[in-house]
PDB file of N, CA and C in Angstrom:
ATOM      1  N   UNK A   1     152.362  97.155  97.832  1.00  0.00           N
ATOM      2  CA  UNK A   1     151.013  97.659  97.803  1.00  0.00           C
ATOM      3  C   UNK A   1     150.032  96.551  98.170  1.00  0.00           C
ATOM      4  N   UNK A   2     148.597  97.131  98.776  1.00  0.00           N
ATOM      5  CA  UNK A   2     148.143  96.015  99.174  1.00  0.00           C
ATOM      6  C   UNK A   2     147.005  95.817  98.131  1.00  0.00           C
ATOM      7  N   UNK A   3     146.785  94.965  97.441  1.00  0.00           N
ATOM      8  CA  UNK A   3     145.059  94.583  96.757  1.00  0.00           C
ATOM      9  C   UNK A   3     144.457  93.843  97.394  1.00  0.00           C
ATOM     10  N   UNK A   4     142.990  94.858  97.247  1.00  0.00           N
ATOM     11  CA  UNK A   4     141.685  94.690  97.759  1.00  0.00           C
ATOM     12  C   UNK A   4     141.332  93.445  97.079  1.00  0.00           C
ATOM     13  N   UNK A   5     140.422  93.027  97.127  1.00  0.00           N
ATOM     14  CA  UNK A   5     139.264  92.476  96.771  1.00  0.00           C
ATOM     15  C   UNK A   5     138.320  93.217  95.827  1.00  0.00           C
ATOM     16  N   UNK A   6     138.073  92.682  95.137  1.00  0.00           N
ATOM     17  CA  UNK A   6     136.219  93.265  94.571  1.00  0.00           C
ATOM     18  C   UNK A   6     135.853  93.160  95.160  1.00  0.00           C
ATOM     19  N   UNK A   7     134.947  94.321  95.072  1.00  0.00           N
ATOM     20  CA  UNK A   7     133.836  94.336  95.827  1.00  0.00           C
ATOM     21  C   UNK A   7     132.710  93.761  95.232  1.00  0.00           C
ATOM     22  N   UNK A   8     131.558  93.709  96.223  1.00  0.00           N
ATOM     23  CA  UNK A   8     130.355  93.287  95.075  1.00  0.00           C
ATOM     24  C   UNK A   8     129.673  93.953  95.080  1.00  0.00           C
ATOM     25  N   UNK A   9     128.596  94.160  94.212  1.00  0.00           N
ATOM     26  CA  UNK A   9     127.491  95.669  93.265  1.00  0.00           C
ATOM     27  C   UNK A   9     127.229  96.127  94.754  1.00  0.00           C
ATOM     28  N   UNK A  10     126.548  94.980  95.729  1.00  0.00           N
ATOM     29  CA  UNK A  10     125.989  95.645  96.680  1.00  0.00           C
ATOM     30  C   UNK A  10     126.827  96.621  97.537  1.00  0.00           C
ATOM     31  N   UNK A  11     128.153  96.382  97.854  1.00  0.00           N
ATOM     32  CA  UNK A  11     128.788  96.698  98.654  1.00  0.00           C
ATOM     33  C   UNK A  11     129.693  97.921  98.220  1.00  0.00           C
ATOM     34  N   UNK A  12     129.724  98.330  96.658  1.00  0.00           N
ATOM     35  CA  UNK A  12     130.264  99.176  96.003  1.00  0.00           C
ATOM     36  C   UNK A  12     129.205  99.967  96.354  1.00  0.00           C
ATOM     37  N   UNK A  13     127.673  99.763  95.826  1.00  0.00           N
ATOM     38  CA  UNK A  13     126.718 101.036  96.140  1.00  0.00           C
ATOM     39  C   UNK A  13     127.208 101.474  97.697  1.00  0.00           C
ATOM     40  N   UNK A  14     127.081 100.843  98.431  1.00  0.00           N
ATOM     41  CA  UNK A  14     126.952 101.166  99.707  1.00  0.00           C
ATOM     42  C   UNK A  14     128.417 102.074  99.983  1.00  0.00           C
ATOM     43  N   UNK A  15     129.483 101.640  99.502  1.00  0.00           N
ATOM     44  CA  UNK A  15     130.677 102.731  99.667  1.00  0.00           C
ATOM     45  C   UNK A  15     129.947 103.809  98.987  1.00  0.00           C
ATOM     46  N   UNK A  16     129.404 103.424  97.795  1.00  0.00           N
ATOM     47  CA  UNK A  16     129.452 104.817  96.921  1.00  0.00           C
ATOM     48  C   UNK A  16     128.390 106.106  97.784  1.00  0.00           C
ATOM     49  N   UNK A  17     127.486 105.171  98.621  1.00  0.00           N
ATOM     50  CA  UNK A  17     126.593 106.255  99.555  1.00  0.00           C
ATOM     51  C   UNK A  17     127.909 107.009 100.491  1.00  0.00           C
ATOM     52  N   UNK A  18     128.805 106.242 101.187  1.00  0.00           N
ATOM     53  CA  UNK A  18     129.377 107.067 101.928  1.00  0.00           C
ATOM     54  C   UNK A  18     130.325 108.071 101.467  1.00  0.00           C
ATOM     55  N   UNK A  19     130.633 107.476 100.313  1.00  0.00           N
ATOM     56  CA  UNK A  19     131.436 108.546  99.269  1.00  0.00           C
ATOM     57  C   UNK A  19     130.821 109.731  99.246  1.00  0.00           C
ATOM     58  N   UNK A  20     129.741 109.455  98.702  1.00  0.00           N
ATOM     59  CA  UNK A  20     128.692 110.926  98.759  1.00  0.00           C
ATOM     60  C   UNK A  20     128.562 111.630  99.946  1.00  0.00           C
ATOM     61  N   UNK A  21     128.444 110.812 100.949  1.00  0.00           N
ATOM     62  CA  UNK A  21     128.391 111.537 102.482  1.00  0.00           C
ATOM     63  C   UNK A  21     129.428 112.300 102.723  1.00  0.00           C
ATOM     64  N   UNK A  22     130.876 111.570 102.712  1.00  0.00           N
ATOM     65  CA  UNK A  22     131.694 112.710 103.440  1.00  0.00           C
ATOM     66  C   UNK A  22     132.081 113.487 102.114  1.00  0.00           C
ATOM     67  N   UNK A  23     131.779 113.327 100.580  1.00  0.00           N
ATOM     68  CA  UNK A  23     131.702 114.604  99.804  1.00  0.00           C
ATOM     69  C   UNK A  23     130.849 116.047 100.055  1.00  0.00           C
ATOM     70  N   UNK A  24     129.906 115.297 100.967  1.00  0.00           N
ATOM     71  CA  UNK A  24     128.922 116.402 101.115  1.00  0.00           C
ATOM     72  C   UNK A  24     129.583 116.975 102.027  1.00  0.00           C
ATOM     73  N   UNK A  25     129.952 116.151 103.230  1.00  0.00           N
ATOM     74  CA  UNK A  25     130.636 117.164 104.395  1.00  0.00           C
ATOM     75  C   UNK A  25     131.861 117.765 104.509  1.00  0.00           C
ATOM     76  N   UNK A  26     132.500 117.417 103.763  1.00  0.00           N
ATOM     77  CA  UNK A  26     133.786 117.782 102.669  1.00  0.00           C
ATOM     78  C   UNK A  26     133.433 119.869 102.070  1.00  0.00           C
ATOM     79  N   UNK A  27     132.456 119.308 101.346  1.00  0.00           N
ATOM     80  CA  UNK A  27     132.065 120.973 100.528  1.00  0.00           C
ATOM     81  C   UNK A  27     131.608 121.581 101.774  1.00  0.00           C
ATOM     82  N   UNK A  28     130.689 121.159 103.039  1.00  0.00           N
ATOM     83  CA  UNK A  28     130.103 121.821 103.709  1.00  0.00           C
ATOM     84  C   UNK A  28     130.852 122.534 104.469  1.00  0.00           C
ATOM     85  N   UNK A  29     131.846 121.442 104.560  1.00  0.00           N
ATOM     86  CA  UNK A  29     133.169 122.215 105.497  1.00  0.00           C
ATOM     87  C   UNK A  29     133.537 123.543 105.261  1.00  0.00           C
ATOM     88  N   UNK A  30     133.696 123.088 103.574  1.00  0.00           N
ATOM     89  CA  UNK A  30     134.710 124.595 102.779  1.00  0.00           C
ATOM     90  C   UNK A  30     133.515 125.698 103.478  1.00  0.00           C
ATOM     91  N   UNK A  31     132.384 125.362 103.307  1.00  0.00           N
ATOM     92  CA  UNK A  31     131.355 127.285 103.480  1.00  0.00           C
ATOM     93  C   UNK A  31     131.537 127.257 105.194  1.00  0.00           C
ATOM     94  N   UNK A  32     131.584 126.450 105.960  1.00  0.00           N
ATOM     95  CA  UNK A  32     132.047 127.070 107.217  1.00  0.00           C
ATOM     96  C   UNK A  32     133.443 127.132 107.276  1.00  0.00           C
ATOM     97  N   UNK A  33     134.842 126.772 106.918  1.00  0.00           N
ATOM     98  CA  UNK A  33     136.028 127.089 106.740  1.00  0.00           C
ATOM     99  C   UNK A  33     135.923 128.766 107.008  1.00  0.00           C
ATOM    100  N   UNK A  34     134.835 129.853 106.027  1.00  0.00           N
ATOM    101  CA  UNK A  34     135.138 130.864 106.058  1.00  0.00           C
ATOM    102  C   UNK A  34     136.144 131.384 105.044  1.00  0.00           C
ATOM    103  N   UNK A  35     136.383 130.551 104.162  1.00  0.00           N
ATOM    104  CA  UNK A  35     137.631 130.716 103.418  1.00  0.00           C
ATOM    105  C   UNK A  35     138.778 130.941 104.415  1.00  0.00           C
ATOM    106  N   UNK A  36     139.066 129.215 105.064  1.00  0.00           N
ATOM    107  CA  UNK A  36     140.249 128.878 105.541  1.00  0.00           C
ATOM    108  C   UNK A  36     140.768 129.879 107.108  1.00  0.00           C
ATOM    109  N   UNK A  37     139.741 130.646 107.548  1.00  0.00           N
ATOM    110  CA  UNK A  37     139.878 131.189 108.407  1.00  0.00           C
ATOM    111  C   UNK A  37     139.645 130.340 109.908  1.00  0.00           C
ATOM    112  N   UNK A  38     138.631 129.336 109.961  1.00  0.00           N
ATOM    113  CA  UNK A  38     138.404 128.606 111.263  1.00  0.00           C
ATOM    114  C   UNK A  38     139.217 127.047 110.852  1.00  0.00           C
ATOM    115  N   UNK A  39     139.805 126.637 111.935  1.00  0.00           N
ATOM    116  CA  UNK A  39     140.580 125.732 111.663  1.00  0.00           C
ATOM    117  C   UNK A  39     139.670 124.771 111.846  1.00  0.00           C
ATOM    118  N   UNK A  40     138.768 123.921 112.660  1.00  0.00           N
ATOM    119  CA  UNK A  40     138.595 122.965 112.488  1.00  0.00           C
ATOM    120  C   UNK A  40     137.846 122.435 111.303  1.00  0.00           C
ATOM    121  N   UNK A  41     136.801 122.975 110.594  1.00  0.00           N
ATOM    122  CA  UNK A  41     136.374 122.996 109.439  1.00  0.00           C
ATOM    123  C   UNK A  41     137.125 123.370 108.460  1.00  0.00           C
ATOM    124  N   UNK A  42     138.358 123.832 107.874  1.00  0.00           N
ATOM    125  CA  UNK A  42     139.406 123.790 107.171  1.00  0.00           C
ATOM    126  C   UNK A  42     140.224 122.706 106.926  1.00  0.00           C
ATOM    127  N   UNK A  43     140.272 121.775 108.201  1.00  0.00           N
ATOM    128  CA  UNK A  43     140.847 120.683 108.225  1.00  0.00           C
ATOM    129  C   UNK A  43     140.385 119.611 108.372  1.00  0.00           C
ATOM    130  N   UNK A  44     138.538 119.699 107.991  1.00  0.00           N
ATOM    131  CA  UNK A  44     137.903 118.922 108.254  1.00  0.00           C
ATOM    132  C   UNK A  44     137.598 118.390 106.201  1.00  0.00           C
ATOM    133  N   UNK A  45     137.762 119.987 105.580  1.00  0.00           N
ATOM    134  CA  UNK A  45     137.625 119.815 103.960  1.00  0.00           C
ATOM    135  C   UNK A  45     138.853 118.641 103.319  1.00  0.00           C
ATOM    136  N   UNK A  46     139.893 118.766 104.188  1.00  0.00           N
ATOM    137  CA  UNK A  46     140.520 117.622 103.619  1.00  0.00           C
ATOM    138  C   UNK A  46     140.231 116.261 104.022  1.00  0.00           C
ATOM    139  N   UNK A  47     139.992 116.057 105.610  1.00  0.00           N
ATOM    140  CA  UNK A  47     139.921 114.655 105.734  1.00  0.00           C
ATOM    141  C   UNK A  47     138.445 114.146 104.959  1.00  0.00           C
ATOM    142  N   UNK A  48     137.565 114.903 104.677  1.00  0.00           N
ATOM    143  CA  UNK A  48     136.419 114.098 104.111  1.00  0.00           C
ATOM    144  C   UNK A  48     136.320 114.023 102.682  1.00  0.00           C
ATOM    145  N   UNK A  49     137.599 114.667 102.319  1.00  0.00           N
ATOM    146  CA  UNK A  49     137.887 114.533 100.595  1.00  0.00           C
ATOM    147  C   UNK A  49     138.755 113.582 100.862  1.00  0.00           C
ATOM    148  N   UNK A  50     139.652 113.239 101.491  1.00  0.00           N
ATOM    149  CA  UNK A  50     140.729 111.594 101.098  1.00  0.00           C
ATOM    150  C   UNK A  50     139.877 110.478 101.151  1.00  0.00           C
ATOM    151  N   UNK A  51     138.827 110.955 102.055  1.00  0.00           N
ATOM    152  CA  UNK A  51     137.539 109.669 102.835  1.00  0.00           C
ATOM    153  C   UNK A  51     137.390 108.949 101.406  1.00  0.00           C
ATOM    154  N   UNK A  52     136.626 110.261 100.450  1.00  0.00           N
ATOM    155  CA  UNK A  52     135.582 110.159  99.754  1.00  0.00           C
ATOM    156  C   UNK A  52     136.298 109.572  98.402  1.00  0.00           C
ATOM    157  N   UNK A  53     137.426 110.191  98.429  1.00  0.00           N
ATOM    158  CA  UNK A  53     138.177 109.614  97.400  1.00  0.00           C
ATOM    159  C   UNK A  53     139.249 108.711  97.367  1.00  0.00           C
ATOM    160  N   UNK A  54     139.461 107.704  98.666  1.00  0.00           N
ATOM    161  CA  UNK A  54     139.844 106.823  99.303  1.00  0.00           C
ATOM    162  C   UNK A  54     138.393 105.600  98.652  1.00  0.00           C
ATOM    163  N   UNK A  55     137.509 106.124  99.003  1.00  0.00           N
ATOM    164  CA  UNK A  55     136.545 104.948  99.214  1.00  0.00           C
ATOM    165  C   UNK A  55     136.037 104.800  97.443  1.00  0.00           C
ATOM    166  N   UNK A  56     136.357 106.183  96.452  1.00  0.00           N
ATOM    167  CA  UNK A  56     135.974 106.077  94.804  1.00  0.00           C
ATOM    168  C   UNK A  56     137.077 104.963  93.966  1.00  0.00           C
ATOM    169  N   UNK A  57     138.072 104.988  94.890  1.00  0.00           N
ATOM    170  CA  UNK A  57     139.095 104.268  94.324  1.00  0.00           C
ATOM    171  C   UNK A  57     139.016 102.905  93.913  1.00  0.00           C
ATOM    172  N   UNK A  58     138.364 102.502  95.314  1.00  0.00           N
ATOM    173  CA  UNK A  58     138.271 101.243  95.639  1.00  0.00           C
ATOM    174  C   UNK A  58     136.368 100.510  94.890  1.00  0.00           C
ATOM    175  N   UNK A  59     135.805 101.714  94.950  1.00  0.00           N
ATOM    176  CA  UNK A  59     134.657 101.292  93.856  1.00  0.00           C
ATOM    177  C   UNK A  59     134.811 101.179  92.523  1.00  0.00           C
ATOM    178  N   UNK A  60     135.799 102.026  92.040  1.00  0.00           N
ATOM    179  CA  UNK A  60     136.008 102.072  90.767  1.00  0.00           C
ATOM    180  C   UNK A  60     136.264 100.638  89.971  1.00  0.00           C
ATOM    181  N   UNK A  61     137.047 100.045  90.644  1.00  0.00           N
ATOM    182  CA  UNK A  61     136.710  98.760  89.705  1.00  0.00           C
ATOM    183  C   UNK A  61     135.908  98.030  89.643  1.00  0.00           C
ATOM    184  N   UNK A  62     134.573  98.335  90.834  1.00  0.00           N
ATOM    185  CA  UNK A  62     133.531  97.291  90.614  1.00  0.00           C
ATOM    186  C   UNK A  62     132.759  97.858  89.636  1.00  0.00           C
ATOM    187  N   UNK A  63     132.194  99.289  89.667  1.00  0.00           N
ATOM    188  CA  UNK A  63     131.412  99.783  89.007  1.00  0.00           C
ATOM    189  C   UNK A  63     131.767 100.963  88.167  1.00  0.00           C
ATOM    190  N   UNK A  64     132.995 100.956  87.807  1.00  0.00           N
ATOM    191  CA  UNK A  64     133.580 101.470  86.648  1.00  0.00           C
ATOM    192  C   UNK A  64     133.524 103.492  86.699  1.00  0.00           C
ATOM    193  N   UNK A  65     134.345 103.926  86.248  1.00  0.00           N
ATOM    194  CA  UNK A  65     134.886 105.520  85.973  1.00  0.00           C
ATOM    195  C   UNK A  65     133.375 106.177  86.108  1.00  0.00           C
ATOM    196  N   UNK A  66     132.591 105.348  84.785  1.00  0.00           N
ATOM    197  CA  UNK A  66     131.912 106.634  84.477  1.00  0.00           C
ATOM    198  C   UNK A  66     130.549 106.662  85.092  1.00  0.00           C
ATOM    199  N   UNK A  67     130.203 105.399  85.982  1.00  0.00           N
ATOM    200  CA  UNK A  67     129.091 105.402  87.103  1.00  0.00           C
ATOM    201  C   UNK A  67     129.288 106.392  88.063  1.00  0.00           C
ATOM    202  N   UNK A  68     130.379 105.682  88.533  1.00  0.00           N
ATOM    203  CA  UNK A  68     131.036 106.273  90.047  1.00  0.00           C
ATOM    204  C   UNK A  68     131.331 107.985  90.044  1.00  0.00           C
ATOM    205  N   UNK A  69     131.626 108.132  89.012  1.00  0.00           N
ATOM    206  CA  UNK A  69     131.994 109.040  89.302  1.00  0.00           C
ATOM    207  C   UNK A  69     130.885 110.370  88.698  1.00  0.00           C
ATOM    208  N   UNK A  70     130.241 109.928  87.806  1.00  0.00           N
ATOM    209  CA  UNK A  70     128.303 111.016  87.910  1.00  0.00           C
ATOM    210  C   UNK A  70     128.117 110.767  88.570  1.00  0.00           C
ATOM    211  N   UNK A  71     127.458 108.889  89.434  1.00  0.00           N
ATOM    212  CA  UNK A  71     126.818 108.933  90.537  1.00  0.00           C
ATOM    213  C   UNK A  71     127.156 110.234  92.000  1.00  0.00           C
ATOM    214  N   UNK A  72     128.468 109.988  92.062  1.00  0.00           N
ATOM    215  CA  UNK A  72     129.199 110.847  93.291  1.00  0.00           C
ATOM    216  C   UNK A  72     129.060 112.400  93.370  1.00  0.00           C
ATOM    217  N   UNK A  73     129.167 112.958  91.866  1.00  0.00           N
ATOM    218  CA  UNK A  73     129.336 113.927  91.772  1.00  0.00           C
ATOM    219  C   UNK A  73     127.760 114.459  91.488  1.00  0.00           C
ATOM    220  N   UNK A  74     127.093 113.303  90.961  1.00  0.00           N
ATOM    221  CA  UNK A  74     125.435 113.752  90.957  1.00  0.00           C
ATOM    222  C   UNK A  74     124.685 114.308  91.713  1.00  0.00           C
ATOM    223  N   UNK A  75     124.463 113.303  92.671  1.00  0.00           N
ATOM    224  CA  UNK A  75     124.362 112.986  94.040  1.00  0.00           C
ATOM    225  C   UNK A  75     124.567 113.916  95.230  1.00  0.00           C
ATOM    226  N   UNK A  76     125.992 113.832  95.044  1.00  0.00           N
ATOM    227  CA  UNK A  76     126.686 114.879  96.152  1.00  0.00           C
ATOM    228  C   UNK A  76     126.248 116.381  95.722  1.00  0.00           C
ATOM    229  N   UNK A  77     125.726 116.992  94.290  1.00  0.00           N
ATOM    230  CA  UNK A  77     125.639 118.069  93.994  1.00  0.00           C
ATOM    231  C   UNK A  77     124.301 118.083  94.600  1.00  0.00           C
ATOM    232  N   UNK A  78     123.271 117.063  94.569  1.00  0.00           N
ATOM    233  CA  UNK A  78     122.137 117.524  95.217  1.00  0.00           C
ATOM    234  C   UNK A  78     121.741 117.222  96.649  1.00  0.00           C
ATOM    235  N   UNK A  79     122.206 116.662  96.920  1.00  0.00           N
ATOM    236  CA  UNK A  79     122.747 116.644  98.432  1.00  0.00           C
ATOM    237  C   UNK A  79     123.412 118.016  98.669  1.00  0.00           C
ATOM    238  N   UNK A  80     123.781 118.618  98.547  1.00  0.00           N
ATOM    239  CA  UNK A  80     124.671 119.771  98.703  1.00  0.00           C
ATOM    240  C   UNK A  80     123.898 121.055  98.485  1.00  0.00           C
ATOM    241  N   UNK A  81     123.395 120.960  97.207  1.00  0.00           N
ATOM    242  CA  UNK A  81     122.365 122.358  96.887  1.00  0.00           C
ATOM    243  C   UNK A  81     121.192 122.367  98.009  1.00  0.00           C
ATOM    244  N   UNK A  82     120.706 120.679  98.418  1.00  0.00           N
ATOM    245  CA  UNK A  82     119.505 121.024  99.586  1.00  0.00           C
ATOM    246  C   UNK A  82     120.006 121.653 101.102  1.00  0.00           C
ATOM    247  N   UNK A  83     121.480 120.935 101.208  1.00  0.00           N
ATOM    248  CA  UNK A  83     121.982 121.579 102.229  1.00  0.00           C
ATOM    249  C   UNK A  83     122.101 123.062 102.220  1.00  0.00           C
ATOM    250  N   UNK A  84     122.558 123.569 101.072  1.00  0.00           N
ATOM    251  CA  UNK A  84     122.573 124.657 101.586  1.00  0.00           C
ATOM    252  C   UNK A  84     121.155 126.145 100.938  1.00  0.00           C
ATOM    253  N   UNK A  85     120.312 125.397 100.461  1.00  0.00           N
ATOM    254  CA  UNK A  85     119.030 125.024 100.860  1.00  0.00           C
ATOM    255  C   UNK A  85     118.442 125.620 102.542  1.00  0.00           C
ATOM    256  N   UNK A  86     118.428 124.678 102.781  1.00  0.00           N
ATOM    257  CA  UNK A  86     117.458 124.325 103.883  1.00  0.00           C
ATOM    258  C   UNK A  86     118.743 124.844 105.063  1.00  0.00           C
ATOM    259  N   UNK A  87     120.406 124.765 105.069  1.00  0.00           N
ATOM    260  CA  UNK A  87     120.944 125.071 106.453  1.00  0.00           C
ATOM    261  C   UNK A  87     121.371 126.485 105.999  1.00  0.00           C
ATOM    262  N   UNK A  88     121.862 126.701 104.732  1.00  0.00           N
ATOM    263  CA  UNK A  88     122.630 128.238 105.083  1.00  0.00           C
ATOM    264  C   UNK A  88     121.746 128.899 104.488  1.00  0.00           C
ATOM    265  N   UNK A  89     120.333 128.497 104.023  1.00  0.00           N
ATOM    266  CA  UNK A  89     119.103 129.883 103.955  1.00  0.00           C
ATOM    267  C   UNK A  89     119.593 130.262 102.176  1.00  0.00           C
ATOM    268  N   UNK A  90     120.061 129.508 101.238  1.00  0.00           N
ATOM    269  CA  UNK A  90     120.350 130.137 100.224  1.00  0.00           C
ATOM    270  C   UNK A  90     118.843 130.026  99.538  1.00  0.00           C
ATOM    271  N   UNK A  91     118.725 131.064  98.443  1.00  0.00           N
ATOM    272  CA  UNK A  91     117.569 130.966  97.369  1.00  0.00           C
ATOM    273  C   UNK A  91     117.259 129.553  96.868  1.00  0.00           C
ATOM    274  N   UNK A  92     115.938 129.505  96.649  1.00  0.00           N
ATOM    275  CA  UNK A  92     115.557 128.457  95.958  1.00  0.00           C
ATOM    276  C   UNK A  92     114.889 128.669  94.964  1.00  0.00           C
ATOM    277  N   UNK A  93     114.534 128.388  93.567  1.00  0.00           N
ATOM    278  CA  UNK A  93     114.404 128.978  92.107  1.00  0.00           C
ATOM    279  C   UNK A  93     113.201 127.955  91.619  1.00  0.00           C
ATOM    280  N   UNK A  94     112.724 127.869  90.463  1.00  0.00           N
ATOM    281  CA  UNK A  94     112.210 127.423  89.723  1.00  0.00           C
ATOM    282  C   UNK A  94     113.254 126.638  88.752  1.00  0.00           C
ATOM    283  N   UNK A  95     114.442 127.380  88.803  1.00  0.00           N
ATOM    284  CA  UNK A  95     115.528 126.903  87.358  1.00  0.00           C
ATOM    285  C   UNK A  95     116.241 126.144  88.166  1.00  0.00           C
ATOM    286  N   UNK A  96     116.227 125.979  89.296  1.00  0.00           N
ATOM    287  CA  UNK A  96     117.440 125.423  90.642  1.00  0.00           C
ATOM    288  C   UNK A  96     116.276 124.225  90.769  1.00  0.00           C
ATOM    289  N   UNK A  97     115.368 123.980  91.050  1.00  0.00           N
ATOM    290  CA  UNK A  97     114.560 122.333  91.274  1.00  0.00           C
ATOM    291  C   UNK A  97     114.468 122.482  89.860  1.00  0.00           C
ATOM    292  N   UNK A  98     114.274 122.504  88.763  1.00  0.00           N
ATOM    293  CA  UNK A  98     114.006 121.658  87.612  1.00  0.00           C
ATOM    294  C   UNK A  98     115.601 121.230  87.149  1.00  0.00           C
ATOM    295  N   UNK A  99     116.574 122.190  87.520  1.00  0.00           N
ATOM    296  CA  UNK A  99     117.852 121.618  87.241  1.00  0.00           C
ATOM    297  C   UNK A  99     118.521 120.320  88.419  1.00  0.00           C
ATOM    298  N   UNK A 100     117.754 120.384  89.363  1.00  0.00           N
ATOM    299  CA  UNK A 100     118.312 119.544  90.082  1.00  0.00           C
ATOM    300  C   UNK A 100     117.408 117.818  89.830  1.00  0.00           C
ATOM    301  N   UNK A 101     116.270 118.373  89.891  1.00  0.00           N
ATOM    302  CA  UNK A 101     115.607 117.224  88.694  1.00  0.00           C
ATOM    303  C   UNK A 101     115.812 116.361  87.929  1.00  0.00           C
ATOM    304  N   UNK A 102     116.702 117.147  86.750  1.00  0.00           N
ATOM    305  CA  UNK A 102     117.405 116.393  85.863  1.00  0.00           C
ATOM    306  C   UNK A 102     118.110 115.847  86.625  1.00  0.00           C
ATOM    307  N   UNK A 103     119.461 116.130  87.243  1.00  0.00           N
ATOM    308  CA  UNK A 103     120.487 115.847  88.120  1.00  0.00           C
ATOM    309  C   UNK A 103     119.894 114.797  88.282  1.00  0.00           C
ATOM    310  N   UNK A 104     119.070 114.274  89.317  1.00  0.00           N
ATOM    311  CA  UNK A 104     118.352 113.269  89.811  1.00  0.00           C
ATOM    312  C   UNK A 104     117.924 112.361  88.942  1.00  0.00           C
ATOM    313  N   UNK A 105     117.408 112.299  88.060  1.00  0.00           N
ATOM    314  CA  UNK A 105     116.870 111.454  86.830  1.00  0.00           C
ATOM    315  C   UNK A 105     118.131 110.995  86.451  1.00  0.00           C
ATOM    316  N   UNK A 106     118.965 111.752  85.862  1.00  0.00           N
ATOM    317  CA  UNK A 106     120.261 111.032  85.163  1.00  0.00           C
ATOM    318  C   UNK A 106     120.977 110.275  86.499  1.00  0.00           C
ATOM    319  N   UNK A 107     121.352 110.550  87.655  1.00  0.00           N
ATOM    320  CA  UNK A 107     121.618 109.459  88.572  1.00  0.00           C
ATOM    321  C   UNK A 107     121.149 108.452  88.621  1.00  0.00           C
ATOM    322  N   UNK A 108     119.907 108.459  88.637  1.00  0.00           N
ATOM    323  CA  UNK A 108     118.903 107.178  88.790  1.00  0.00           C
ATOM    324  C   UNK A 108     118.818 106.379  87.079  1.00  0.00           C
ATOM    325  N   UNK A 109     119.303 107.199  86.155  1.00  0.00           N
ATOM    326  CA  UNK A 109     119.475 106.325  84.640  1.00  0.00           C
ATOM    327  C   UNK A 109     120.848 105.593  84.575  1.00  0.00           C
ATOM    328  N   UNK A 110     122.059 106.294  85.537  1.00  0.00           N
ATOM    329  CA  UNK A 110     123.004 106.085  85.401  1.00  0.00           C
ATOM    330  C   UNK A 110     123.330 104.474  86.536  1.00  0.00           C
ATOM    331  N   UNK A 111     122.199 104.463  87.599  1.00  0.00           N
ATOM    332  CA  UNK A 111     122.109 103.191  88.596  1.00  0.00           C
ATOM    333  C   UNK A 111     121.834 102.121  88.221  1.00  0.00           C
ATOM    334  N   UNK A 112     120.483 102.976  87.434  1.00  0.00           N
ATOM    335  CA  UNK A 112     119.910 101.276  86.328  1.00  0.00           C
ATOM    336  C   UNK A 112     120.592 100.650  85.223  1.00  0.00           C
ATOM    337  N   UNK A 113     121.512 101.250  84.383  1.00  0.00           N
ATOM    338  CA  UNK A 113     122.194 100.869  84.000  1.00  0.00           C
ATOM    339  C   UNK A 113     123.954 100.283  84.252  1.00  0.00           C
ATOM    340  N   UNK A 114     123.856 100.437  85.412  1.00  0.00           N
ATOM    341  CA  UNK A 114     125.222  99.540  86.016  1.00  0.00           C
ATOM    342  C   UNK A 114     124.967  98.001  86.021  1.00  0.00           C
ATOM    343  N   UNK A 115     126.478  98.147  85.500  1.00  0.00           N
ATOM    344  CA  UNK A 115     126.683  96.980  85.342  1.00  0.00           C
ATOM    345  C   UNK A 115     128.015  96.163  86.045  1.00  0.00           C
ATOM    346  N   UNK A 116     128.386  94.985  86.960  1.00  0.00           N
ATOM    347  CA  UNK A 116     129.686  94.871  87.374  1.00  0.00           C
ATOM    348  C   UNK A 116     130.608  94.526  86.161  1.00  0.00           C
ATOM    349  N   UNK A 117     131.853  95.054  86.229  1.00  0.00           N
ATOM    350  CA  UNK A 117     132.890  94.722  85.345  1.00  0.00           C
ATOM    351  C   UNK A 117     133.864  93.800  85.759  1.00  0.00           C
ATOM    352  N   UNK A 118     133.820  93.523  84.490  1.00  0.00           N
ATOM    353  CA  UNK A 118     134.705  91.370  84.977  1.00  0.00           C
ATOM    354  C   UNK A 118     136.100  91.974  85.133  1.00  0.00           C
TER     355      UNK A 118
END
């Protein structure tokens, strides 16, 4: 097996953005998949989930389980609700932005409090 390196805070955030990226394009895939009916977006839900969880792996030891993995899943949920938002025309609520709100606040409580682990 091969070991990485640590990473450093800076360079963990910066995976952890792309983590979020191809998580997002990962889920986006699944709603054009069609439920697994068009192939290239079917086979696009897996390669941007190994991406994403290829690249959590390797953050995880800088910035630990329980950052990485709200941040990602924070993140990527609101990244995701605007996408489909604003591209596939879904409803937008009063209970859907104040819940995504929170979402957002606790990401940003969960940033400031990172810390690297020795």
């Amino acid at each position: 097996m091969i070991k990485l390196p640590l990473l450093t805070m800076s360079q963990a955030w910066w995976l952890l953005g792309l983590a979020i990226v191809a998580e997002c394009a990962g889920t986006t895939s699944m709603r054009l998949s069609d439920g697994f009916s068009r192939l290239t977006p079917s086979v696009l839900i897996f390669v941007f989930y190994a991406v994403a969880f290829a690249l959590n792996t390797m953050i995880i030891r800088t910035l630990g389980l329980s950052i990485t993995y709200a941040v990602w899943s924070g993140a990527g949920t609101v990244i995701t609700a605007a996408i489909g938002f604003l591209y596939f025309k879904e409803p937008v609520t009063a209970v859907k932005m104040v819940s995504i709100g929170l979402i957002v606040a606790g990401v940003v409580g969960l940033h400031l409090s990172a810390k690297p682990l020795s």
